[in-house]
Structures are given as C-alpha cells and as structure tokens.
C-alpha atoms as a PDB file:
ATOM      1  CA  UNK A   1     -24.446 -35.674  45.430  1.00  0.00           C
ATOM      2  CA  UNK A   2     -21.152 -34.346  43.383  1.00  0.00           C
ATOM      3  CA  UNK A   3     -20.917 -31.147  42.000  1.00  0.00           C
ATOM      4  CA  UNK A   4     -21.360 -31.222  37.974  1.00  0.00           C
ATOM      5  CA  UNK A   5     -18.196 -30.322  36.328  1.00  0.00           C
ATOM      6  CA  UNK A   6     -17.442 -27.034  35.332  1.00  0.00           C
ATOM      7  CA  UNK A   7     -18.301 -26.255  31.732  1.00  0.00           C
ATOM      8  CA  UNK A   8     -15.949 -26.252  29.025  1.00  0.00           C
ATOM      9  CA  UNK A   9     -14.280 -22.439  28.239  1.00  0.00           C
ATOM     10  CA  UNK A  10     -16.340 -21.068  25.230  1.00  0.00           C
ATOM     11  CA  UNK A  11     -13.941 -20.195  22.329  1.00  0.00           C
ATOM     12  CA  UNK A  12     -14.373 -16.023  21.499  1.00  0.00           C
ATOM     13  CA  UNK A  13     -17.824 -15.307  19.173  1.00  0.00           C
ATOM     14  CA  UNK A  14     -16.356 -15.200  15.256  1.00  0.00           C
ATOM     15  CA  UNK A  15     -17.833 -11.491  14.823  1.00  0.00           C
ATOM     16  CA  UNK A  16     -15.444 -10.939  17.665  1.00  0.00           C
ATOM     17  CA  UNK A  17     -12.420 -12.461  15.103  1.00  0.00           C
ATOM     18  CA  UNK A  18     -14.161 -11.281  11.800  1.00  0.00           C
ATOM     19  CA  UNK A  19     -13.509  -7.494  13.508  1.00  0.00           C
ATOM     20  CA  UNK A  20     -10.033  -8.310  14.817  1.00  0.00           C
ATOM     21  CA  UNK A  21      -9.464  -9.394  11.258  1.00  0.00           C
ATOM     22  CA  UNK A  22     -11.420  -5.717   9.948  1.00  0.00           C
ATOM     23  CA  UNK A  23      -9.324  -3.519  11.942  1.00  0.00           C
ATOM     24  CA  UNK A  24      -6.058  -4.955  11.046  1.00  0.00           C
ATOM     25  CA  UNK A  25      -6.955  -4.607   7.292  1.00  0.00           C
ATOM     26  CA  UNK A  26      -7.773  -0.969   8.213  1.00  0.00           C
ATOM     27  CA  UNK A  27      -4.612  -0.163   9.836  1.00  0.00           C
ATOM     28  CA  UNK A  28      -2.697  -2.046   6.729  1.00  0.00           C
ATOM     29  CA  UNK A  29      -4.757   0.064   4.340  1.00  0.00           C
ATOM     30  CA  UNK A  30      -4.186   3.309   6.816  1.00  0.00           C
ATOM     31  CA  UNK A  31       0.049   2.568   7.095  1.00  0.00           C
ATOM     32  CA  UNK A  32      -0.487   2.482   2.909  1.00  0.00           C
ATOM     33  CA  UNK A  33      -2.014   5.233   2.076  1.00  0.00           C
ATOM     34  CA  UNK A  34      -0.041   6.703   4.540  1.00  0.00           C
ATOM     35  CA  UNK A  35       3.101   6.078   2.469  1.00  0.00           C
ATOM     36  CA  UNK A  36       1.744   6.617  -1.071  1.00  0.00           C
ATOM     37  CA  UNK A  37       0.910  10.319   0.567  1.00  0.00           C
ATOM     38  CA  UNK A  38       4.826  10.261   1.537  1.00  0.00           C
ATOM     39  CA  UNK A  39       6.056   9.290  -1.222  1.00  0.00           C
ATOM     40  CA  UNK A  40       4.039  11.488  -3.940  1.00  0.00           C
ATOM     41  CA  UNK A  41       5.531  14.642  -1.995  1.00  0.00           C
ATOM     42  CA  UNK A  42       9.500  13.081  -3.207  1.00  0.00           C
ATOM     43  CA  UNK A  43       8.273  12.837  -6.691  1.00  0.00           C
ATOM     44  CA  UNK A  44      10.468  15.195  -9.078  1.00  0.00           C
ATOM     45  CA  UNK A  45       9.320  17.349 -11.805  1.00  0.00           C
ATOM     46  CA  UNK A  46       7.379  16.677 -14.741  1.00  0.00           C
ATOM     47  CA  UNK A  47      10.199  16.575 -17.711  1.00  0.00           C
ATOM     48  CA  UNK A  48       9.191  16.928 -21.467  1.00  0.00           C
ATOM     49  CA  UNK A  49      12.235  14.542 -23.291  1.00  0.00           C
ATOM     50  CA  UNK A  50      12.543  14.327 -26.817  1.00  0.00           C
ATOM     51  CA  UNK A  51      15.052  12.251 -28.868  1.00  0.00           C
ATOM     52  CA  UNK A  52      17.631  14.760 -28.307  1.00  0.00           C
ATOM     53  CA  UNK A  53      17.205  14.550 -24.303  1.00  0.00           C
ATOM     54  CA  UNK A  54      16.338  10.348 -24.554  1.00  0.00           C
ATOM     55  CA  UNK A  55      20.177   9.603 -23.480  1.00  0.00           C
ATOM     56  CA  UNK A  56      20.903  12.157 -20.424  1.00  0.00           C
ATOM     57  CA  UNK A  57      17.315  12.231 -19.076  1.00  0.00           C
ATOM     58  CA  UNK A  58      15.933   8.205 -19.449  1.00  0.00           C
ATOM     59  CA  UNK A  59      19.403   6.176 -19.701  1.00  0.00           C
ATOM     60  CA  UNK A  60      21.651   7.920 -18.182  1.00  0.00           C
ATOM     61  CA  UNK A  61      19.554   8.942 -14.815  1.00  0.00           C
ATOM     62  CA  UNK A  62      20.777   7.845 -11.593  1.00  0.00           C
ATOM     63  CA  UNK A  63      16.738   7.529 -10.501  1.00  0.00           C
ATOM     64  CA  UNK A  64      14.111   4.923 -11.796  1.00  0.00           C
ATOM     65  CA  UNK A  65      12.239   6.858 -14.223  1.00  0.00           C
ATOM     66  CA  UNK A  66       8.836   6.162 -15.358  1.00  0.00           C
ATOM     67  CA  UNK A  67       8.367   7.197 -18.956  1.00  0.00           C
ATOM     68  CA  UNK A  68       4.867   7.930 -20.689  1.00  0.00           C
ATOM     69  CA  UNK A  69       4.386   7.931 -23.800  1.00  0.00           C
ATOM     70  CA  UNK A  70       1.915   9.967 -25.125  1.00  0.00           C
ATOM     71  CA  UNK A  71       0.500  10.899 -29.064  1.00  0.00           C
ATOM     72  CA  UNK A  72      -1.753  13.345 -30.469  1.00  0.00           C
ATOM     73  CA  UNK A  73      -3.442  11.533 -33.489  1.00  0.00           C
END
C-alpha cells in the first residue's frame, strides 16, 4: 500500500484576516488622532478682525488662516 498524499496547506481562517484588517484600521485611526491632538496644541490665538484689520491679519499673513464668519441677526 502507498502512503496517501499529504493534504493540501489550509489558507489562514478569514476572521483571522478580517482582524489583521481591524487592527490596522485602529492603529491608522490611533496615528490620527494622535496628530489632530498635535496639531490643535500649534494652533494660534483666536483674533477678532474687522474691515480695518481684513488686510494685515487675512491677506497679508504669512500662515493659512481659516476665517469664520459669524452674524448676530
């Protein structure tokens, strides 16, 4: 009698992929949030401008500014 042949290698269980997949979102979302934390503590202060101030503070900076507009109705 010959011996049967060996049996094929079993690819890995997909649970065991669907968690490789979980924990690399994790550390993705982790390194982000990380980062946003960062980069919230390098924010500047909070600057009133009015049409006076438009040119020097919004135009004229040497930073990206981010401008919100706001109105009391």
């Amino acid at each position: 009698m010959s011996n049967p042949p060996p049996a094929p290698e079993r690819a890995s269980p997909p649970y065991l992929l669907i968690f490789g997949i979980l924990i690399g979102v994790g550390l993705l979302a982790f390194m982000l949030w990380q980062s946003i934390s960062q980069s919230r503590q390098n924010l500047g202060p909070t600057v009133d401008v009015t049409v006076a101030t438009w040119q020097k503070e919004v135009l004229e900076s040497d930073i990206p500014v981010l401008v919100d507009f706001w109105a009391e109705w």
